[in-house]
N, C-alpha and C. Protein backbone atom coordinates (compact mmCIF):
# COMPACT_ATOMS: atom_id res chain seq x y z
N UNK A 1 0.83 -1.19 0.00
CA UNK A 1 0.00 0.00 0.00
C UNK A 1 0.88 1.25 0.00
N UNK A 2 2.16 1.13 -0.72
CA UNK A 2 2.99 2.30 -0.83
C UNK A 2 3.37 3.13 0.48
N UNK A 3 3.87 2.53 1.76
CA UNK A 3 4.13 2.75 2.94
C UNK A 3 3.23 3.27 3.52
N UNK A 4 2.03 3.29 3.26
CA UNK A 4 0.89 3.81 3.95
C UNK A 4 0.27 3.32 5.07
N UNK A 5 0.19 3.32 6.36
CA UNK A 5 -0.28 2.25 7.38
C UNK A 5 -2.20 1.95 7.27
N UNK A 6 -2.05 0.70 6.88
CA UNK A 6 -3.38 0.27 7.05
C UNK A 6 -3.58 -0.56 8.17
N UNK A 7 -5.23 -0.99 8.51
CA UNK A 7 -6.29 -1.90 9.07
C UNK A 7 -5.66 -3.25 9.29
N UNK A 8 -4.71 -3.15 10.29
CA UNK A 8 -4.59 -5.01 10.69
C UNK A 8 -5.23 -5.81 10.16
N UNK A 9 -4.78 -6.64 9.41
CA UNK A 9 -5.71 -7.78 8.60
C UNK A 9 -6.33 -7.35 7.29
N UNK A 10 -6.38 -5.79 6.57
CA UNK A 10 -6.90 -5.93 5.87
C UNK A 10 -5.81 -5.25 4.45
N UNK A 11 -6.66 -4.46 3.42
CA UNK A 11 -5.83 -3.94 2.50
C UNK A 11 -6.41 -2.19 2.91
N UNK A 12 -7.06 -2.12 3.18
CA UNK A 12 -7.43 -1.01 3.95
C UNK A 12 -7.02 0.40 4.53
N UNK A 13 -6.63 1.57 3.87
CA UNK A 13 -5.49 2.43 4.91
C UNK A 13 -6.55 3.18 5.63
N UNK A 14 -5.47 3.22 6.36
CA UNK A 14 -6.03 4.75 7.58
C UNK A 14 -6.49 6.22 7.41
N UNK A 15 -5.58 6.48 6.19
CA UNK A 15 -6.25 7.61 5.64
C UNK A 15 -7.54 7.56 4.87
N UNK A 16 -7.90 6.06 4.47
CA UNK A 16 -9.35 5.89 3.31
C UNK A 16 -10.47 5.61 4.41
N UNK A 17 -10.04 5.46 5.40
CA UNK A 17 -11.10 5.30 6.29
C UNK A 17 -11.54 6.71 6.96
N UNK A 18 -10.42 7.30 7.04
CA UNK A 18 -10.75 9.16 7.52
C UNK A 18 -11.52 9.76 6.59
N UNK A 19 -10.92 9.05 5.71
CA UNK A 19 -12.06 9.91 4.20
C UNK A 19 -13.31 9.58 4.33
N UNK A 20 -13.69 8.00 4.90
CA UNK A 20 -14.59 7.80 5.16
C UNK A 20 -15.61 8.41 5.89
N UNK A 21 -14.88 8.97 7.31
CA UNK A 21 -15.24 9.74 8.51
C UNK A 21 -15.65 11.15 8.11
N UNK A 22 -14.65 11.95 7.09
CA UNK A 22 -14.93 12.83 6.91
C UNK A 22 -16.24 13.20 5.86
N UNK A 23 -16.26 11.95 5.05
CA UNK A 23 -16.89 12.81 3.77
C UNK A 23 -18.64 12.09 4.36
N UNK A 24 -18.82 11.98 5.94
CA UNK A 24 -20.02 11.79 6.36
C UNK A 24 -20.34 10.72 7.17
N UNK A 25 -19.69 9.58 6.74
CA UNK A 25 -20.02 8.18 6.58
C UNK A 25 -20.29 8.31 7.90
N UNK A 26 -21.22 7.47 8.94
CA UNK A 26 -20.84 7.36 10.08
C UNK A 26 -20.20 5.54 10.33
N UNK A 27 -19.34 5.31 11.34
CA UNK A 27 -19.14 3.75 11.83
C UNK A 27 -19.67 2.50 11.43
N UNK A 28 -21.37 2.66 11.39
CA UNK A 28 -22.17 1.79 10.86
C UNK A 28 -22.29 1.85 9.83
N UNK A 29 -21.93 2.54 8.94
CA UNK A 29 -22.24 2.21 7.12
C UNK A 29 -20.24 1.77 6.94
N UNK A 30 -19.54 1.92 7.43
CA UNK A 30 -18.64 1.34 7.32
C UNK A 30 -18.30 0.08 7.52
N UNK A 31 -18.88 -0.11 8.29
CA UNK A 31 -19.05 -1.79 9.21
C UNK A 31 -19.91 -2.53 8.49
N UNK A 32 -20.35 -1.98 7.79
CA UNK A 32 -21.82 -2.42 7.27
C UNK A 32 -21.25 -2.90 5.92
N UNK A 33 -20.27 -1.65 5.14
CA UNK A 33 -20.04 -2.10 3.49
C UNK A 33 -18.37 -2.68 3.80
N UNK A 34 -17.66 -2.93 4.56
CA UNK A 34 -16.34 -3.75 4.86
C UNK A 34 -16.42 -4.28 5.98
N UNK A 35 -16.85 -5.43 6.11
CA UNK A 35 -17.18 -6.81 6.83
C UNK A 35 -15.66 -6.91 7.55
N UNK A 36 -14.67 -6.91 6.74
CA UNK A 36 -13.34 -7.83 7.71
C UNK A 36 -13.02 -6.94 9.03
N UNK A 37 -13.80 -5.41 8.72
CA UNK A 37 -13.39 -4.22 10.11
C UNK A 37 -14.54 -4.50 11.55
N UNK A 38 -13.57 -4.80 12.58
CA UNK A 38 -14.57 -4.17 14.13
C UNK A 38 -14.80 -2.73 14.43
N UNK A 39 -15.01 -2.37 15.16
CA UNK A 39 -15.49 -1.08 15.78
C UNK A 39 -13.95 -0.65 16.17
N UNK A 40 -13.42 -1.37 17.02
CA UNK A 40 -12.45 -1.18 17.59
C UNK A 40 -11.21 -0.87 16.05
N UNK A 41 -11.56 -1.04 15.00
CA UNK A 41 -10.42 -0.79 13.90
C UNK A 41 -10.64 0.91 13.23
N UNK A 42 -11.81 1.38 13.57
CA UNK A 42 -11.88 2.42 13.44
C UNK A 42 -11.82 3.09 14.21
């Protein structure tokens, strides 16, 4: 993932998940459309 730190276990980075956070999403539509993430990964 081009030294980017991702999601233990997944392909996932940290910054695509902020994007997530930011551009609305809340926890549960995340959890909801990427199954391999807990609560605790966000």
């Amino acid at each position: 993932m081009t030294s980017k730190p991702v999601i233990k276990g997944t392909r996932l980075t940290v910054q695509f998940i902020i994007g997530l956070l930011a551009s609305c999403a809340t926890v549960d539509d995340i959890l909801s459309e990427y199954s391999a993430l807990e609560t605790e990964d966000i």
